[in-house]
N, C-alpha and C. Protein backbone atom coordinates (compact mmCIF):
# COMPACT_ATOMS: atom_id res chain seq x y z
N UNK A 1 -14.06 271.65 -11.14
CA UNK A 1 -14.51 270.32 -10.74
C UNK A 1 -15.72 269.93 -11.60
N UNK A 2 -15.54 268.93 -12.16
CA UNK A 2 -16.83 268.58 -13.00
C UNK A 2 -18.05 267.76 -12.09
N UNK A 3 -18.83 268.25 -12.66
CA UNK A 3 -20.32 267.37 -11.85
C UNK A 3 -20.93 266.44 -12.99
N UNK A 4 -21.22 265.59 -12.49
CA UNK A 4 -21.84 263.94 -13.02
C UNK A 4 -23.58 264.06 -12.37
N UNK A 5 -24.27 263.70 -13.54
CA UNK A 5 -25.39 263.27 -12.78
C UNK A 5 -25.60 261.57 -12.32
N UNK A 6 -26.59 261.60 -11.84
CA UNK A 6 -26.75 260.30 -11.34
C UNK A 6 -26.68 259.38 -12.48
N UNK A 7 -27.22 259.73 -13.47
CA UNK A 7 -27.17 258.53 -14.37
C UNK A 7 -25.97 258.66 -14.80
N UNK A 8 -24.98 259.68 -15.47
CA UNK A 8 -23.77 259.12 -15.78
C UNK A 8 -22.84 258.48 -14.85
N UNK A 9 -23.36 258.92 -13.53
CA UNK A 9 -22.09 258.23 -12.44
C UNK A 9 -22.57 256.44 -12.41
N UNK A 10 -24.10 256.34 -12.93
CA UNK A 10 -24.12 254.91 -13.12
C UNK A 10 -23.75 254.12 -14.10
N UNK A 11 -23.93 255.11 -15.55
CA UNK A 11 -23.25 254.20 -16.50
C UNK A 11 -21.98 254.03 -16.52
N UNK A 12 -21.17 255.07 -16.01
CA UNK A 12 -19.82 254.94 -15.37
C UNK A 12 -19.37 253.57 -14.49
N UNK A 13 -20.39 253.71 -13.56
CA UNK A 13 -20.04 252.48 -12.64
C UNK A 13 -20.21 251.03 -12.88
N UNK A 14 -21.74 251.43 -14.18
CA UNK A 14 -21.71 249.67 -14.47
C UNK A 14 -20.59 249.35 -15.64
N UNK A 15 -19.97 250.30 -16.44
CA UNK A 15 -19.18 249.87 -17.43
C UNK A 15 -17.85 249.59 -16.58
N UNK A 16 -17.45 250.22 -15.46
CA UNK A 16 -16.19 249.74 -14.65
C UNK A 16 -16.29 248.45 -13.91
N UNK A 17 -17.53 247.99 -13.70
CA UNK A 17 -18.31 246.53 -13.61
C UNK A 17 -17.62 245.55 -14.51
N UNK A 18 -18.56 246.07 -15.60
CA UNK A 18 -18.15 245.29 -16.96
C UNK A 18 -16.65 244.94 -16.77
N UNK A 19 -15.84 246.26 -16.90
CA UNK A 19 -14.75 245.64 -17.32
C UNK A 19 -13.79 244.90 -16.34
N UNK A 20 -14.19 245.03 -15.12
CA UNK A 20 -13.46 244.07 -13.97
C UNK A 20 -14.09 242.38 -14.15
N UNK A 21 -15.22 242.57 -14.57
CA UNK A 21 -15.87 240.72 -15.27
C UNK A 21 -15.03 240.67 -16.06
N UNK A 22 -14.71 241.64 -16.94
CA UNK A 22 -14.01 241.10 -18.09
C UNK A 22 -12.47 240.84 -17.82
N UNK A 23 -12.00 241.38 -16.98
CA UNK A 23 -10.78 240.73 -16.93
C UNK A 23 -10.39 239.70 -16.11
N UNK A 24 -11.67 239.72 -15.22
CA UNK A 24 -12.01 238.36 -14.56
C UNK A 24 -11.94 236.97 -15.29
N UNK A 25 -12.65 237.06 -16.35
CA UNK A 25 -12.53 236.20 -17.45
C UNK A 25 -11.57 235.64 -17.70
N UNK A 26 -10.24 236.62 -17.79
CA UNK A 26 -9.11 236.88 -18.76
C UNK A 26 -8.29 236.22 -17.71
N UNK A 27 -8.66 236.64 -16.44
CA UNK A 27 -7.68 236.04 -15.65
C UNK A 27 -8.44 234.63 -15.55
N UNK A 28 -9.31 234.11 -15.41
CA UNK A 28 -9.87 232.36 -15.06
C UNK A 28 -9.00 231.88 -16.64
N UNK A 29 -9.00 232.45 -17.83
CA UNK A 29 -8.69 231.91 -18.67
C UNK A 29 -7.20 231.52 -18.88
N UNK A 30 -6.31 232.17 -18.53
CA UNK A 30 -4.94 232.05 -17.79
C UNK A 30 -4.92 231.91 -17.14
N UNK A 31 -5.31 231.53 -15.86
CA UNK A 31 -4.77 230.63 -14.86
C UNK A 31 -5.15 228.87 -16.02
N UNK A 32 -6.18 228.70 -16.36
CA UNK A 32 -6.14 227.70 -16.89
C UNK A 32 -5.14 227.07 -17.92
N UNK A 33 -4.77 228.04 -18.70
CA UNK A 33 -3.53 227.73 -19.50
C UNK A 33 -2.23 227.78 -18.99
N UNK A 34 -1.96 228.41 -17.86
CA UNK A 34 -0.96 228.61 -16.98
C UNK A 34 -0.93 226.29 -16.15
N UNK A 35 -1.75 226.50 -16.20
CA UNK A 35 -2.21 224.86 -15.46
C UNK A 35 -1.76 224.13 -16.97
N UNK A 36 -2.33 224.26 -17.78
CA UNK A 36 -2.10 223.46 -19.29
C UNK A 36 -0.78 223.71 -19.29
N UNK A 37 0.08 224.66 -19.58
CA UNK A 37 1.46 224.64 -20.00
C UNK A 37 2.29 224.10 -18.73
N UNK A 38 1.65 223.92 -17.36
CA UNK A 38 2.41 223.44 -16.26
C UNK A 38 2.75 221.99 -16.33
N UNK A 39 0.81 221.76 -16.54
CA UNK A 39 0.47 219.85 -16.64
C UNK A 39 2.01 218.82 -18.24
N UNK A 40 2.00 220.24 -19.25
CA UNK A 40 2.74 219.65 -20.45
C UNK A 40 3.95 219.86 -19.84
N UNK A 41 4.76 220.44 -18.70
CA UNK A 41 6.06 220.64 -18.66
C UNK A 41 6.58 219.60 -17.99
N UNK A 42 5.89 219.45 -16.94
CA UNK A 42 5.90 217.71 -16.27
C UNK A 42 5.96 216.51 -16.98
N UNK A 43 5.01 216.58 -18.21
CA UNK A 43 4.41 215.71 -18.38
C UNK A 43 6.19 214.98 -19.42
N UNK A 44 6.70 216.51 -20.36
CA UNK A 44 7.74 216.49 -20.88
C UNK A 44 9.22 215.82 -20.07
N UNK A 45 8.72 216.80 -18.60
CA UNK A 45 10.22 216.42 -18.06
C UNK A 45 10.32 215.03 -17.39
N UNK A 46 8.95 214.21 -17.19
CA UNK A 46 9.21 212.87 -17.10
C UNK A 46 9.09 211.93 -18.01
N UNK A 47 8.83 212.47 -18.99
CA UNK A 47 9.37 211.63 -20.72
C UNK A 47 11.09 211.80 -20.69
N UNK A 48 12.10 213.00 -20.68
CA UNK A 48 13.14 213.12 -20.60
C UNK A 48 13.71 212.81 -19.57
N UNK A 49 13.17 212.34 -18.67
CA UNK A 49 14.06 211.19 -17.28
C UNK A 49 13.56 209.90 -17.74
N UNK A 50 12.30 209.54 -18.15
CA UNK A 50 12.30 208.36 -18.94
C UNK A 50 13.82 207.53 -19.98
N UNK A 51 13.33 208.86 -20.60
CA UNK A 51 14.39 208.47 -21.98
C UNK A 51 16.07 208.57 -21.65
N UNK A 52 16.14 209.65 -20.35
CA UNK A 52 17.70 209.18 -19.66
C UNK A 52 17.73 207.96 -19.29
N UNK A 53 16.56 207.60 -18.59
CA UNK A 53 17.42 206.36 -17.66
C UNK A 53 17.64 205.13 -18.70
N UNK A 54 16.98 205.33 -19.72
CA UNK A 54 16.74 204.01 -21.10
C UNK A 54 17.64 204.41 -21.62
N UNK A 55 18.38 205.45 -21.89
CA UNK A 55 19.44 205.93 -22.89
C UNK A 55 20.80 205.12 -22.97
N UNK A 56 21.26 204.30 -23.55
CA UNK A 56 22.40 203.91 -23.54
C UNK A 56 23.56 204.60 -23.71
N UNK A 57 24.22 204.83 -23.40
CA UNK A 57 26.30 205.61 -23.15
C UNK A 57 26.66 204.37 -24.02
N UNK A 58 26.93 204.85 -25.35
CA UNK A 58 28.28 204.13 -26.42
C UNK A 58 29.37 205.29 -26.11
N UNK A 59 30.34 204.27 -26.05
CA UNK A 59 31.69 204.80 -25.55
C UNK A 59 32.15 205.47 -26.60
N UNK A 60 32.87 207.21 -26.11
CA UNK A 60 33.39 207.56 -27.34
C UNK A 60 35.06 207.41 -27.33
N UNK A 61 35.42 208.24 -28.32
CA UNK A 61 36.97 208.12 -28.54
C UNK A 61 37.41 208.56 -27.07
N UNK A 62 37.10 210.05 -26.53
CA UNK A 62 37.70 210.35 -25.21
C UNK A 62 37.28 209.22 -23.65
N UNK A 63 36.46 208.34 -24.29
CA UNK A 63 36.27 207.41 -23.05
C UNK A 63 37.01 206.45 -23.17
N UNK A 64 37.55 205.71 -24.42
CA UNK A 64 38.48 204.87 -24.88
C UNK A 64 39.56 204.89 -24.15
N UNK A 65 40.04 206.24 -24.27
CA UNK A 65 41.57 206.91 -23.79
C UNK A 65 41.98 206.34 -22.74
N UNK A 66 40.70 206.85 -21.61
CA UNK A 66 40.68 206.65 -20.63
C UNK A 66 40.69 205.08 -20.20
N UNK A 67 40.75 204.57 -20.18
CA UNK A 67 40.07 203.00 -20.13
C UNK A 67 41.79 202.82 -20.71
């Protein structure tokens, strides 16, 4: 069993600190881009119901047939 003194069990503890801020970070920073690529997917899929409902249907040969 290994023994730690007090000070390494602290620099231990503040660098496991550190790195939970740090991925704290990592995560505020993705959720934000997670929001950015959400806000552009919307923003896309009501440009492409836009542009359906404006889209005109020219009749092709297989609609001719029919008719």
């Amino acid at each position: 069993m290994a023994r730690y003194t007090k000070a390494q069990l602290e620099k231990i503890v503040f660098t496991q600190l550190e790195n939970l801020e740090a991925m704290n970070d990592l995560l505020k920073i993705m959720k934000l881009q997670n929001d950015l690529i959400t806000n552009a997917n919307q923003k896309l899929s009501d440009e492409i119901k836009d542009f359906k409902e404006t889209f005109v249907k020219y009749p092709t040969a297989l609609q001719r047939k029919k008719n």
